[in-house]
N, C-alpha and C. Protein backbone atom coordinates (compact mmCIF):
# COMPACT_ATOMS: atom_id res chain seq x y z
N UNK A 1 0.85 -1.17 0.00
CA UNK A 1 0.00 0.00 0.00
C UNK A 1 0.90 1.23 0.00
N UNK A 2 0.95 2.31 -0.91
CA UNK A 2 1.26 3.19 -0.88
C UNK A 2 0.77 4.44 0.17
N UNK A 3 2.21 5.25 0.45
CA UNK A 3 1.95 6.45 1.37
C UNK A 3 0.90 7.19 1.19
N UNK A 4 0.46 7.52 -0.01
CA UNK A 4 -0.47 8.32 -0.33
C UNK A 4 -1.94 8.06 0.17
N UNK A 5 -1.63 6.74 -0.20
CA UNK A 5 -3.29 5.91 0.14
C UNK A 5 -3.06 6.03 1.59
N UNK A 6 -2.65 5.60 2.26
CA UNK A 6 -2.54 5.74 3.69
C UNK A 6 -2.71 6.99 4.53
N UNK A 7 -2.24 7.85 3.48
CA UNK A 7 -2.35 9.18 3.80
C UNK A 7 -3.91 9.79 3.46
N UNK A 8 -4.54 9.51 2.63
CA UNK A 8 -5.78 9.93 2.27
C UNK A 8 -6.67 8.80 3.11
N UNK A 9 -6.25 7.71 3.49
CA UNK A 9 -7.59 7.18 4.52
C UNK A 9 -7.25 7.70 5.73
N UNK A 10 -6.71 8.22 6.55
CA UNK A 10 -6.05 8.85 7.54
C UNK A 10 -7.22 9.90 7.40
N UNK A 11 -6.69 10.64 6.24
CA UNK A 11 -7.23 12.28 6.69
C UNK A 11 -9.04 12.13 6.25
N UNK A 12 -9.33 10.88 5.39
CA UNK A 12 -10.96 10.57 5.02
C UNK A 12 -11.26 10.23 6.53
N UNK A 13 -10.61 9.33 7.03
CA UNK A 13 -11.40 8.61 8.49
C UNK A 13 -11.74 9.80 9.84
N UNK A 14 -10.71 10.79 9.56
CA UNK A 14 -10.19 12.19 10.60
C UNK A 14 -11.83 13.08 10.26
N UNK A 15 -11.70 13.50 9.11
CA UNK A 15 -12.94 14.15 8.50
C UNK A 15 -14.28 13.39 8.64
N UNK A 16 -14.21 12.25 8.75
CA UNK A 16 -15.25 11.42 8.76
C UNK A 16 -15.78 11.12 10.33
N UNK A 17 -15.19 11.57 10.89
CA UNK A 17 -15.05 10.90 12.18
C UNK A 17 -15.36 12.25 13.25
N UNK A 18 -14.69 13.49 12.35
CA UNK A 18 -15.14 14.84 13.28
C UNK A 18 -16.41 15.07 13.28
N UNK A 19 -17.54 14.51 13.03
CA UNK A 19 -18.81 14.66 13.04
C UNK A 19 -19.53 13.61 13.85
N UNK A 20 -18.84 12.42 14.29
CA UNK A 20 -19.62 11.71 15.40
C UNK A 20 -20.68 10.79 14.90
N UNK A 21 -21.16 11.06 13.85
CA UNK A 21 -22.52 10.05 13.64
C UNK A 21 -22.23 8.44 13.31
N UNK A 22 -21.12 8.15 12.96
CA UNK A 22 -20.84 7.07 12.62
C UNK A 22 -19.73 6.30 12.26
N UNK A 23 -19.43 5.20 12.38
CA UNK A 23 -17.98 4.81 12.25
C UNK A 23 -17.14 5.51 11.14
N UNK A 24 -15.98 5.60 11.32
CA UNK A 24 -14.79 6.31 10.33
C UNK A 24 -14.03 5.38 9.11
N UNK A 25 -15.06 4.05 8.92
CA UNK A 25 -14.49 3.74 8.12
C UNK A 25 -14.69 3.69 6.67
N UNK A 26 -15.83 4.48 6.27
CA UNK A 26 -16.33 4.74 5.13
C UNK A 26 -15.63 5.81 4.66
N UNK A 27 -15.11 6.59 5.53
CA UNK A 27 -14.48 7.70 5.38
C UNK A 27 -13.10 7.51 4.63
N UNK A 28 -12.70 6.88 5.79
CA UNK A 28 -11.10 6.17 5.14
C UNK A 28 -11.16 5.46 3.90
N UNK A 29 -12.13 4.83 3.37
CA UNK A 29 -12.49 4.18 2.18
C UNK A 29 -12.76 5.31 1.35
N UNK A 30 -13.53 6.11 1.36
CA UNK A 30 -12.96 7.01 0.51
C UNK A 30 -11.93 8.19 0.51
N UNK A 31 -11.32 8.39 1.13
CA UNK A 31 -9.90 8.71 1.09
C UNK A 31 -8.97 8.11 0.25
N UNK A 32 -9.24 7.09 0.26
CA UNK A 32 -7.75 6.02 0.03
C UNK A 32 -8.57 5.82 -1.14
N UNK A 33 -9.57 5.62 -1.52
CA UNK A 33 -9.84 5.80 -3.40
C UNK A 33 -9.84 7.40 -3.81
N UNK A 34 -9.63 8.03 -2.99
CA UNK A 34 -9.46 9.52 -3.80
C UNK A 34 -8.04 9.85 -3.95
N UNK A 35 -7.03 9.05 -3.14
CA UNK A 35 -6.11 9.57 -3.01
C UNK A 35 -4.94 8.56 -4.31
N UNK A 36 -6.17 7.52 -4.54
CA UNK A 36 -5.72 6.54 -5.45
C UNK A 36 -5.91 7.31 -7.01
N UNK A 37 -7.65 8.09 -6.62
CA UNK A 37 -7.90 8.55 -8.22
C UNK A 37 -6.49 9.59 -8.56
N UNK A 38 -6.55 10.78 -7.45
CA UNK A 38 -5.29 11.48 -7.33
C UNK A 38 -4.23 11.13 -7.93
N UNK A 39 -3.75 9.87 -7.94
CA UNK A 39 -2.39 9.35 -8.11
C UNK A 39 -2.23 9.36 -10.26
N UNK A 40 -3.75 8.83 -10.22
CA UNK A 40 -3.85 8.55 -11.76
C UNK A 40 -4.14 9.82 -12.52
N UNK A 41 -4.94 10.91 -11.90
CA UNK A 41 -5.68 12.05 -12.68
C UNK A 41 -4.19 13.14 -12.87
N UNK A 42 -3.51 13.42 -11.75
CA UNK A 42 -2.42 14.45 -11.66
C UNK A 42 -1.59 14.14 -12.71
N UNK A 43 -0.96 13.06 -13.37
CA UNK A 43 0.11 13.17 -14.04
C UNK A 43 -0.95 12.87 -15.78
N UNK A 44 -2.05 12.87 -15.54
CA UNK A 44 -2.91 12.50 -16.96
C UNK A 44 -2.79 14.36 -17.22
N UNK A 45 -3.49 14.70 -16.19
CA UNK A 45 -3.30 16.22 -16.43
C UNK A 45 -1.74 16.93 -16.88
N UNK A 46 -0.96 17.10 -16.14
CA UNK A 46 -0.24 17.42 -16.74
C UNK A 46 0.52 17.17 -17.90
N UNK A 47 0.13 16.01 -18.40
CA UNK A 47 0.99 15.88 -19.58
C UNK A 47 0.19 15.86 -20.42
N UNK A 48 -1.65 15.81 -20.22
CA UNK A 48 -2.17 16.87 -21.25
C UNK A 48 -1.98 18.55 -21.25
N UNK A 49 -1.66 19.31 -20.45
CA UNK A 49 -1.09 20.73 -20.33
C UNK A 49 0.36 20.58 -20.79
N UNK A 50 1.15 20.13 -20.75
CA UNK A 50 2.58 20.02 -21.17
C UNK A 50 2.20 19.71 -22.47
N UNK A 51 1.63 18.63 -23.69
CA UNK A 51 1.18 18.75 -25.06
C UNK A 51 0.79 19.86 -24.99
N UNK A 52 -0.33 20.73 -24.48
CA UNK A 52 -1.33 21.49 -25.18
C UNK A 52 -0.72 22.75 -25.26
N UNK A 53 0.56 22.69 -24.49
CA UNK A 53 1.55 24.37 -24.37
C UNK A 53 2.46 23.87 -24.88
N UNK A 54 3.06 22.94 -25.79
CA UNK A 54 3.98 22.65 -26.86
C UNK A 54 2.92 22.68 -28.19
N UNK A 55 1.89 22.21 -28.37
CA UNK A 55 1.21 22.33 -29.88
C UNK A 55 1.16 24.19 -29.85
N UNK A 56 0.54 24.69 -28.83
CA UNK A 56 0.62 26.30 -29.27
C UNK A 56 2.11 26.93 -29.25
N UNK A 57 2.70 26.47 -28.79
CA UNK A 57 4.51 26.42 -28.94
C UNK A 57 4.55 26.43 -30.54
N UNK A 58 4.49 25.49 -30.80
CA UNK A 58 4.63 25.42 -32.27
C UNK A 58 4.06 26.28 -33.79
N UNK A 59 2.52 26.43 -33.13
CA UNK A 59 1.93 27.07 -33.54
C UNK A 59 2.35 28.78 -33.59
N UNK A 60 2.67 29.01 -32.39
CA UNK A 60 2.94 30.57 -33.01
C UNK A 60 4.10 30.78 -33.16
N UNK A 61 5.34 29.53 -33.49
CA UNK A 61 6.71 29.99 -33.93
C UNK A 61 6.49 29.46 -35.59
N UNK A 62 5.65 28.78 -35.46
CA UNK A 62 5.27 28.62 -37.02
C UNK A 62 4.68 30.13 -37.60
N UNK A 63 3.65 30.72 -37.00
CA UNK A 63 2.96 31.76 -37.54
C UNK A 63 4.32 33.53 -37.85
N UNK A 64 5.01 33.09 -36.46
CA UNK A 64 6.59 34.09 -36.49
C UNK A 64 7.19 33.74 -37.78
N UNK A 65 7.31 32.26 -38.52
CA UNK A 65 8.16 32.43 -39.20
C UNK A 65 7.36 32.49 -40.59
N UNK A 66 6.26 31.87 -41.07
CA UNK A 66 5.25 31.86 -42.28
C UNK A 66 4.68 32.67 -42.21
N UNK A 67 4.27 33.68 -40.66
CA UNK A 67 3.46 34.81 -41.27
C UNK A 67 1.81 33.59 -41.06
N UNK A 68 1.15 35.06 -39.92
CA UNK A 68 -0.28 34.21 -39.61
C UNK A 68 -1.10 33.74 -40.84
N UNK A 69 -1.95 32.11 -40.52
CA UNK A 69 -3.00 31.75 -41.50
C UNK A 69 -3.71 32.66 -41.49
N UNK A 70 -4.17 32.23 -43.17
CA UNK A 70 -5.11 33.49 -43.81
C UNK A 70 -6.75 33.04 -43.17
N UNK A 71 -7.52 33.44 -43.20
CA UNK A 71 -8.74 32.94 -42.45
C UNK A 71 -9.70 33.21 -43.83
N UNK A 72 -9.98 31.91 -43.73
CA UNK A 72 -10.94 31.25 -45.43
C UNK A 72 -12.36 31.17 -44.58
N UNK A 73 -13.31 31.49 -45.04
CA UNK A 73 -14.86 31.84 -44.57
C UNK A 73 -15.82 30.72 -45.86
């Protein structure tokens, strides 16, 4: 089991648990799947933002050197 997960059922069971109504372990269960989605969504993101600021990279050192597309209607 990874730190992370451990770390997100920790702080799900803490949050879950400051309210009293009921055991803390639903809490921790979702922690430790958020902290799992976390693990997968953060690096999907950035390396769709790292493409999407290299294609406009390209794009306007292309337009610097050809001179902007003409816009056809």
């Amino acid at each position: 089991m990874k730190f992370s997960t451990i770390l997100g059922a920790t702080i799900g069971s803490a949050i879950d648990g400051s309210d009293g109504d009921d055991s803390t372990v639903d809490g921790a269960i979702i922690g430790a799947a958020t902290a799992a989605a976390v693990r997968v969504a953060v690096p999907l993101a950035v390396t769709f933002a790292t493409g999407w600021l290299v294609w406009r990279g390209i794009g306007k050192a292309r337009d610097a050197v050809f001179g902007p597309k003409p816009v056809t209607e």
